[in-house]
PDB file of N, CA and C in Angstrom:
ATOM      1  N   UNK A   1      -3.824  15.907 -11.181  1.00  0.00           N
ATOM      2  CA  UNK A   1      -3.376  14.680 -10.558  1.00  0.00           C
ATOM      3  C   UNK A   1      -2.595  15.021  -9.290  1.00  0.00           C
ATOM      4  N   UNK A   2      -2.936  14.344  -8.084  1.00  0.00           N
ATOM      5  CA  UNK A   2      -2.568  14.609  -7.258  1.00  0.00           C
ATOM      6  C   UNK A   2      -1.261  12.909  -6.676  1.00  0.00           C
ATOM      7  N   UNK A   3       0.066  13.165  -6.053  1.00  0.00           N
ATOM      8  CA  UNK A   3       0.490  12.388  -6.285  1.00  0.00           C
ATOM      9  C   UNK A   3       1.590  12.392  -5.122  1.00  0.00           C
ATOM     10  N   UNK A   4       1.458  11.452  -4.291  1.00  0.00           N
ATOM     11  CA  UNK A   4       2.707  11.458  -3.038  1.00  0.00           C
ATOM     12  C   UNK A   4       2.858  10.333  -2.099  1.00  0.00           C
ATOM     13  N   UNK A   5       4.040  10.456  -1.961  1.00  0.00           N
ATOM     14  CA  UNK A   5       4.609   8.882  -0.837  1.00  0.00           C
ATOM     15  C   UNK A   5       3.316   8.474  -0.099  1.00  0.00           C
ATOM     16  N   UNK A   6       3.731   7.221   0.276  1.00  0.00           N
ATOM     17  CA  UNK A   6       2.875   6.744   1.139  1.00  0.00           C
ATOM     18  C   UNK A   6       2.753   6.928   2.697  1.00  0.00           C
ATOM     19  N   UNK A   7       3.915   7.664   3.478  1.00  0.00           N
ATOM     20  CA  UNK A   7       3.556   8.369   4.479  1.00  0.00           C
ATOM     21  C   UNK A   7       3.033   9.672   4.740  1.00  0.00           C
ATOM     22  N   UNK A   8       3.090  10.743   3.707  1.00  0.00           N
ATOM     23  CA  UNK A   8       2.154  11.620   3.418  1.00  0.00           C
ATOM     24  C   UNK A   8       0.976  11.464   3.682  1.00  0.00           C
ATOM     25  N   UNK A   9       0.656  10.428   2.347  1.00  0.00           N
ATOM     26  CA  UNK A   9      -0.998  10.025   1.708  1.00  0.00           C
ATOM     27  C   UNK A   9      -1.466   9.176   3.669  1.00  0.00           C
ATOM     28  N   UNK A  10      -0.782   8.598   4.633  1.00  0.00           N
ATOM     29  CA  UNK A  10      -1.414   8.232   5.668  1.00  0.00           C
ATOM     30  C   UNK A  10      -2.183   9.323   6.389  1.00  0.00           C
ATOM     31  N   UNK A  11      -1.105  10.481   6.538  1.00  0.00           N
ATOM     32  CA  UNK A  11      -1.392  11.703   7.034  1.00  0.00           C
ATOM     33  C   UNK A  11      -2.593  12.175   6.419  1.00  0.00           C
ATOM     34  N   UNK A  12      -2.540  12.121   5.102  1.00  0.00           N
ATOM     35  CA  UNK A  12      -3.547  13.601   4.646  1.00  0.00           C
ATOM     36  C   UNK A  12      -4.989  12.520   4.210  1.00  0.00           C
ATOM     37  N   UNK A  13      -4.970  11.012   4.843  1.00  0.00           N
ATOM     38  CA  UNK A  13      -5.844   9.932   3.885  1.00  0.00           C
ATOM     39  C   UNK A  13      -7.362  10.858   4.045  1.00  0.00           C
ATOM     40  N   UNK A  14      -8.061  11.559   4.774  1.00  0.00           N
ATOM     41  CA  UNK A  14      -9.614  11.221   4.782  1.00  0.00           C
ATOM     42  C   UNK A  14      -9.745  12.592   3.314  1.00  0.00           C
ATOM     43  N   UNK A  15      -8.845  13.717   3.743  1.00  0.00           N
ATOM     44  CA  UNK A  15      -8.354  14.881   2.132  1.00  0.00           C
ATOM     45  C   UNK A  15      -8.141  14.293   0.929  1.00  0.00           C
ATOM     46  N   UNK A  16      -7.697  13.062   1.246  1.00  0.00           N
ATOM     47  CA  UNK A  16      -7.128  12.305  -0.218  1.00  0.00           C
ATOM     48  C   UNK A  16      -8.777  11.750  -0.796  1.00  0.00           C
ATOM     49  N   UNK A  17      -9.482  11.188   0.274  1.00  0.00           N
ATOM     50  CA  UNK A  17     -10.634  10.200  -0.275  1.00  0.00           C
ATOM     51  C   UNK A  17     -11.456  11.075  -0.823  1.00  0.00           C
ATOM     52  N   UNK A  18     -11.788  12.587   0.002  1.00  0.00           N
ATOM     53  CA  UNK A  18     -12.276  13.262  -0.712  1.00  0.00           C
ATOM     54  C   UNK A  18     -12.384  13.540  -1.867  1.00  0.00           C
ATOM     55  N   UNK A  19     -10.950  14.181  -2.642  1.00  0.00           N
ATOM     56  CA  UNK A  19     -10.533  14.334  -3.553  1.00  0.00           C
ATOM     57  C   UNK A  19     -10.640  13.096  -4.686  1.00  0.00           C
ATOM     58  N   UNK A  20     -10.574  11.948  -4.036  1.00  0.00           N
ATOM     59  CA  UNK A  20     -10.470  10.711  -5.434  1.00  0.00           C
ATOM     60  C   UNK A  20     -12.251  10.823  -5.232  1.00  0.00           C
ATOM     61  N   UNK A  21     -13.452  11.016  -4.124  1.00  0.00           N
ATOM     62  CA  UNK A  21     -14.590  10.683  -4.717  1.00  0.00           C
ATOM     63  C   UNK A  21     -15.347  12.074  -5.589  1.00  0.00           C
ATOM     64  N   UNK A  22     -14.332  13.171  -5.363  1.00  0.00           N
ATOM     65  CA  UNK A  22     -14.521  14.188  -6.466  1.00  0.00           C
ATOM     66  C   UNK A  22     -14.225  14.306  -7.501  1.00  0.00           C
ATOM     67  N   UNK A  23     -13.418  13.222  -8.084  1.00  0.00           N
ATOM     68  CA  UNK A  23     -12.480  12.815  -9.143  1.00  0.00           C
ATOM     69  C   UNK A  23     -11.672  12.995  -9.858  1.00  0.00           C
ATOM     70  N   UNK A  24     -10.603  13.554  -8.478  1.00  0.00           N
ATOM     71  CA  UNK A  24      -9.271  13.999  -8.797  1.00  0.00           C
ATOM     72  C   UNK A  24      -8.360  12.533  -9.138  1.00  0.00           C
ATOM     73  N   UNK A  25      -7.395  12.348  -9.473  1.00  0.00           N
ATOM     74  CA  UNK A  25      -6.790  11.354  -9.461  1.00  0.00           C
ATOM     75  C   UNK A  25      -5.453  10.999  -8.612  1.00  0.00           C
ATOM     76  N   UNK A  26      -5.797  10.278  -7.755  1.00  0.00           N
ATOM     77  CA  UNK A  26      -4.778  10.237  -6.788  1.00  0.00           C
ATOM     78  C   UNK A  26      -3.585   9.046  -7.030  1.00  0.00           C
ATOM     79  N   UNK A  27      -2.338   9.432  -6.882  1.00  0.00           N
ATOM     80  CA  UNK A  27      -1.514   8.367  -7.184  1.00  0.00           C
ATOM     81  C   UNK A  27      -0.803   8.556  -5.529  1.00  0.00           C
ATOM     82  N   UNK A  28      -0.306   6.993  -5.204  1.00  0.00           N
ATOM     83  CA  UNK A  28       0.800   7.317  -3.913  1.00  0.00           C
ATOM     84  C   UNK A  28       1.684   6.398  -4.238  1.00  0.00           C
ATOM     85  N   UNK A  29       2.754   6.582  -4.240  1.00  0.00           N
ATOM     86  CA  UNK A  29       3.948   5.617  -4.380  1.00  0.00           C
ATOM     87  C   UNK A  29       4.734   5.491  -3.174  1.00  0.00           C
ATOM     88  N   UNK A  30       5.127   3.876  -3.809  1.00  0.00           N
ATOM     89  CA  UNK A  30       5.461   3.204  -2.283  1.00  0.00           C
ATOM     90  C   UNK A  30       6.680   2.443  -2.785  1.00  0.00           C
ATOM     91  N   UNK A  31       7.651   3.394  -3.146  1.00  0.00           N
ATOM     92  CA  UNK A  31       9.175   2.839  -3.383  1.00  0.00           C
ATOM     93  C   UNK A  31       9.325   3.083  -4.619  1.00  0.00           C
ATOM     94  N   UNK A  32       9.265   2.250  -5.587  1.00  0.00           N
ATOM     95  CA  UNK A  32       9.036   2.139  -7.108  1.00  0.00           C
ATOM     96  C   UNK A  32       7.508   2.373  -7.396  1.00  0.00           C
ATOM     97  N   UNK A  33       6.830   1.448  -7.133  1.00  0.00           N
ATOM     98  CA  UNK A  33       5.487   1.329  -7.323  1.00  0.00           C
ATOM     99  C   UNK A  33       4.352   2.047  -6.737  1.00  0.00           C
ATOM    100  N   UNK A  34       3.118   2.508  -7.718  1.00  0.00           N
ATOM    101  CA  UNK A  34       2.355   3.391  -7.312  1.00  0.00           C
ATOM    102  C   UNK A  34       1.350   2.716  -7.240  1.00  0.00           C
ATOM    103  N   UNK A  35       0.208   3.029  -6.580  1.00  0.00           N
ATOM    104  CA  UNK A  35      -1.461   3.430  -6.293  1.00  0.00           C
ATOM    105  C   UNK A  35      -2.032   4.622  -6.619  1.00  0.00           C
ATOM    106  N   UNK A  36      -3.956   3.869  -7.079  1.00  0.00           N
ATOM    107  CA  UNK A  36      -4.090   4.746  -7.172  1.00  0.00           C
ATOM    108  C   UNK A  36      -5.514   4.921  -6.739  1.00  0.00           C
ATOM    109  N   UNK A  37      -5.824   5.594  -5.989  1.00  0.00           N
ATOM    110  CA  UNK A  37      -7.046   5.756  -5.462  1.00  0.00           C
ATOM    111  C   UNK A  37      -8.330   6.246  -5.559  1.00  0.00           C
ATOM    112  N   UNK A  38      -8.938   5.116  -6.299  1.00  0.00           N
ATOM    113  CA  UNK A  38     -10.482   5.265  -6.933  1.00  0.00           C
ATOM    114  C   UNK A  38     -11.794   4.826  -5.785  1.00  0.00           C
ATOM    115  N   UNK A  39     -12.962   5.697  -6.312  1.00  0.00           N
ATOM    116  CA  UNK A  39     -13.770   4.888  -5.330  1.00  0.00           C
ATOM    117  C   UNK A  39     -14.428   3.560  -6.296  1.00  0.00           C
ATOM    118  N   UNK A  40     -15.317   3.198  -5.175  1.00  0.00           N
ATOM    119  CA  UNK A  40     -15.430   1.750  -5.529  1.00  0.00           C
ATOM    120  C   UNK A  40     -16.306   1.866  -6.899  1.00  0.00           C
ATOM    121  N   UNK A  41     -16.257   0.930  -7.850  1.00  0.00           N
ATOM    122  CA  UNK A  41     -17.210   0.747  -8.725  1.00  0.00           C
ATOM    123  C   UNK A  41     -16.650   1.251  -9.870  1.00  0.00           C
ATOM    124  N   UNK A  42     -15.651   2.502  -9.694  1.00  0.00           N
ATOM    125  CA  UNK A  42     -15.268   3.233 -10.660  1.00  0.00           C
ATOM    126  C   UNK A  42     -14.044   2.909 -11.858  1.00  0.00           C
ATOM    127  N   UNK A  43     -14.070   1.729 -11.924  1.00  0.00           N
ATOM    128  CA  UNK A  43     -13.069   1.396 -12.570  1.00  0.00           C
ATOM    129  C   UNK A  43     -13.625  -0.194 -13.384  1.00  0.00           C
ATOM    130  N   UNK A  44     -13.574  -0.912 -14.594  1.00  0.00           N
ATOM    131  CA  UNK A  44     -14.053  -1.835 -15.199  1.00  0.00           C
ATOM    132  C   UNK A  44     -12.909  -3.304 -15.288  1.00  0.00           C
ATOM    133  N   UNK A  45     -13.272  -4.064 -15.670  1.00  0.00           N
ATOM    134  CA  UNK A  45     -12.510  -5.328 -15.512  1.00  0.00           C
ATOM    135  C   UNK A  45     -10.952  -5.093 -16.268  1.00  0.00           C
ATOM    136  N   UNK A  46     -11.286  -4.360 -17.357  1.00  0.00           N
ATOM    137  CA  UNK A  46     -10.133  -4.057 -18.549  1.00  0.00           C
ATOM    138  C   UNK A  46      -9.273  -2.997 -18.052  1.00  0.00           C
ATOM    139  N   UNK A  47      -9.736  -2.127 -16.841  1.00  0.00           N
ATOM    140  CA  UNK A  47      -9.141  -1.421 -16.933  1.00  0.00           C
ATOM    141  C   UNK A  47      -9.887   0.122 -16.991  1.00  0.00           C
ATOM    142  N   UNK A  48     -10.881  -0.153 -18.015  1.00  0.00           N
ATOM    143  CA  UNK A  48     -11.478   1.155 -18.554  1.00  0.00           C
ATOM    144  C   UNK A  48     -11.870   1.980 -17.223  1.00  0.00           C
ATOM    145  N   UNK A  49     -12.350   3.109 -16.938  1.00  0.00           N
ATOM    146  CA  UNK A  49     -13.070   3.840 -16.474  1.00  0.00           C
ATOM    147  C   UNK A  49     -14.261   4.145 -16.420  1.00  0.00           C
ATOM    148  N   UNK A  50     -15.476   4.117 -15.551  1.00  0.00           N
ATOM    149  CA  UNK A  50     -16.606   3.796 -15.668  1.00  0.00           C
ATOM    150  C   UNK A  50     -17.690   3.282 -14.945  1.00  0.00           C
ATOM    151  N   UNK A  51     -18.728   3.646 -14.586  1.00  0.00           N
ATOM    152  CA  UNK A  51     -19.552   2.491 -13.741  1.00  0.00           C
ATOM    153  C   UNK A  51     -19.543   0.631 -14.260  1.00  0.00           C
ATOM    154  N   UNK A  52     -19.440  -0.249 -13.517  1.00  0.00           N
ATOM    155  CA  UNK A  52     -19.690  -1.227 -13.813  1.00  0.00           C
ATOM    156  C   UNK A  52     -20.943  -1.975 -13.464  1.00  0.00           C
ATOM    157  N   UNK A  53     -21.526  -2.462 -14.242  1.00  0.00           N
ATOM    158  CA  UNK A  53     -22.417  -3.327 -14.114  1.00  0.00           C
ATOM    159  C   UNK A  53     -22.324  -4.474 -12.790  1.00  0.00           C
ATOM    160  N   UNK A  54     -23.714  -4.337 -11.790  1.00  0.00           N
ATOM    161  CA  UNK A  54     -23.556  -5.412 -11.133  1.00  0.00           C
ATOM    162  C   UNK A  54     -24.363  -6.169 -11.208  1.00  0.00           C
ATOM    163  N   UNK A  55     -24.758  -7.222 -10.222  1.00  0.00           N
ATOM    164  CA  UNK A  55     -25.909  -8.489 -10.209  1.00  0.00           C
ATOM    165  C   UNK A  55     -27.213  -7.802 -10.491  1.00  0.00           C
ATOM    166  N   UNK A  56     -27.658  -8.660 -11.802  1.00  0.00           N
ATOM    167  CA  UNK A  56     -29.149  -8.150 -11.413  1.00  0.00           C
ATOM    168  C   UNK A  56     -29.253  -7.177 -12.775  1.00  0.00           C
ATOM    169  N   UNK A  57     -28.513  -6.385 -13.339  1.00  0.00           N
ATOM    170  CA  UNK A  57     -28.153  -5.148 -13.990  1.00  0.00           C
ATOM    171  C   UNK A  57     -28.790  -5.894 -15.619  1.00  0.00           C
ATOM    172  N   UNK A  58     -28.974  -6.652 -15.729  1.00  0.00           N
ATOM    173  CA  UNK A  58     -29.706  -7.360 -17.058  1.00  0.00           C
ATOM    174  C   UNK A  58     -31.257  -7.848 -16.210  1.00  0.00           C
ATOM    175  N   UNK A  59     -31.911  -7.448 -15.624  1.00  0.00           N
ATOM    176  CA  UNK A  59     -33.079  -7.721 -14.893  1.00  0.00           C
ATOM    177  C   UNK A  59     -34.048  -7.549 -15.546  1.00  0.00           C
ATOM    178  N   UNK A  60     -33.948  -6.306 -16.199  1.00  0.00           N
ATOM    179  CA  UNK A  60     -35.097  -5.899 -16.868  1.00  0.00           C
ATOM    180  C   UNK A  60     -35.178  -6.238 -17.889  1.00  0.00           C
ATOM    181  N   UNK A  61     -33.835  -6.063 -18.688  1.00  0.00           N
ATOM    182  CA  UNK A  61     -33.380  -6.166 -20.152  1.00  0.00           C
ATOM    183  C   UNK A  61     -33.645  -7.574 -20.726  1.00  0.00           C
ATOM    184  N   UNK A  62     -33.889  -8.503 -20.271  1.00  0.00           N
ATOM    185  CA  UNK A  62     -33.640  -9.671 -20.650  1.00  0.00           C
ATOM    186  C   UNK A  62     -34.504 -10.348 -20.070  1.00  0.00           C
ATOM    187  N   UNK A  63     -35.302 -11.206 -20.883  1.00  0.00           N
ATOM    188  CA  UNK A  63     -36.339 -12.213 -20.496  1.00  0.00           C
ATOM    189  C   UNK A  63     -36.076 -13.805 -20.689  1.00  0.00           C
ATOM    190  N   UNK A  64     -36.092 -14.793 -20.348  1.00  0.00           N
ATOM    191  CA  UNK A  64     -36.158 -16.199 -20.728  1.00  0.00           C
ATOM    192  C   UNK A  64     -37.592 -16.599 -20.689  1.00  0.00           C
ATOM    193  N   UNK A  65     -37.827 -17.794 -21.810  1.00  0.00           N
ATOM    194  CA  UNK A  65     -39.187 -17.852 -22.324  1.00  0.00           C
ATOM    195  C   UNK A  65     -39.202 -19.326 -21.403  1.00  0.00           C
ATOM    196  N   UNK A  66     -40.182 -20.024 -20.889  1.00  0.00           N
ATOM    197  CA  UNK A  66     -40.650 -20.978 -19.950  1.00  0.00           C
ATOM    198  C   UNK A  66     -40.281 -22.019 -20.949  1.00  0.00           C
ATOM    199  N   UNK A  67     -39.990 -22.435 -22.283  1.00  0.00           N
ATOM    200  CA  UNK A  67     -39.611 -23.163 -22.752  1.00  0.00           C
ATOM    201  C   UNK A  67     -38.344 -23.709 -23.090  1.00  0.00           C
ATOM    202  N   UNK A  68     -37.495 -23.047 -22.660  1.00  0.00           N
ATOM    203  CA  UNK A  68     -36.381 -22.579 -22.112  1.00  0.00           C
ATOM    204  C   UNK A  68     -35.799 -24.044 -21.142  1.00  0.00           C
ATOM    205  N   UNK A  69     -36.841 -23.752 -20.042  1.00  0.00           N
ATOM    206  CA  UNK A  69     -36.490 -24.963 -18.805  1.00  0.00           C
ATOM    207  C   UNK A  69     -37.128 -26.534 -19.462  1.00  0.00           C
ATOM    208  N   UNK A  70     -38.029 -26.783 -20.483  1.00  0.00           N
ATOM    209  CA  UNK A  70     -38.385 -27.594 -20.726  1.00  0.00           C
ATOM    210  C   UNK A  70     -37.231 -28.782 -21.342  1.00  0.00           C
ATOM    211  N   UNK A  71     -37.249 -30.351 -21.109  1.00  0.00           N
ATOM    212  CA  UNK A  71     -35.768 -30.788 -21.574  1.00  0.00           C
ATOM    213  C   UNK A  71     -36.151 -30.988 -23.170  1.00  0.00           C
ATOM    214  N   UNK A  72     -35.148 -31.037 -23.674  1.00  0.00           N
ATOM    215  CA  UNK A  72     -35.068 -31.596 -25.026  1.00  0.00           C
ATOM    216  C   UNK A  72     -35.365 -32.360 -25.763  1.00  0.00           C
ATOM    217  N   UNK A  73     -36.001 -32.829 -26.370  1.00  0.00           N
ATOM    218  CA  UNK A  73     -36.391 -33.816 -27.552  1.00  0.00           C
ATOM    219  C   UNK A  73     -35.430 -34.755 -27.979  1.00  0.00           C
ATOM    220  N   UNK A  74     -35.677 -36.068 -28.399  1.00  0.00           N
ATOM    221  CA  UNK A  74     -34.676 -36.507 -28.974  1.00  0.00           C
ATOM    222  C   UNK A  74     -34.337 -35.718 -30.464  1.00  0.00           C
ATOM    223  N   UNK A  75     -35.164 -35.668 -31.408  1.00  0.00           N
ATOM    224  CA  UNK A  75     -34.806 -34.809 -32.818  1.00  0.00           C
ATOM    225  C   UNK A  75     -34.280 -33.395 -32.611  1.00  0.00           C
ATOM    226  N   UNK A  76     -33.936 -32.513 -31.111  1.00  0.00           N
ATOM    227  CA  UNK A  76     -33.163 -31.598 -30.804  1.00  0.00           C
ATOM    228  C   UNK A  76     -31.972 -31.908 -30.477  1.00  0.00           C
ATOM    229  N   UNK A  77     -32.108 -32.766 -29.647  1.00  0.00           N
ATOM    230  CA  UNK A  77     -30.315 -33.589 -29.488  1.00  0.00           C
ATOM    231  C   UNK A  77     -29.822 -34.135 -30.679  1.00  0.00           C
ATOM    232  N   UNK A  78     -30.254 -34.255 -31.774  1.00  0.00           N
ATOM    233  CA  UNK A  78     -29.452 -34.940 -33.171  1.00  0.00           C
ATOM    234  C   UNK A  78     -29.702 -37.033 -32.795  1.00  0.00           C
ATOM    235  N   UNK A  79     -30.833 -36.915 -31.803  1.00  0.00           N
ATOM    236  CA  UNK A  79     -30.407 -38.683 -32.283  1.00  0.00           C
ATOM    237  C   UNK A  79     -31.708 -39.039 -32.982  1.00  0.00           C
TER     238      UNK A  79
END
């Protein structure tokens, strides 16, 4: 883990990006509070670590049947 102020991390930024897309883990703190510098994609809604799924990513996986778009019946609606 690599880890330093935020006027450092300005100085050394294009060494730093390197390092986070090699997947070191970069933290920079900026008073109290830190960052931390991931590349894009690499991180999940929760938190987790990971590729995330984008648009499209159920494309293949998943089919809808043409009956699907057809409207409803009354004896499907319950009247």
């Amino acid at each position: 883990m690599i880890m330093l102020k935020l006027h450092q991390a300005q100085i050394d930024l294009p060494a730093l990006a390197e390092k986070a897309l090699a997947g070191k883990e970069v933290i920079i703190a900026i008073g109290t509070r830190r960052l931390r510098l991931l590349p894009v994609g690499s991180e999940t809604r929760n938190g987790d670590t990971g590729p995330r799924p984008g648009r499209g990513a159920l494309r293949r996986l998943l089919s809808i049947p043409d009956a699907f778009y057809e409207p409803w019946t009354h004896e499907e609606m319950g009247e």
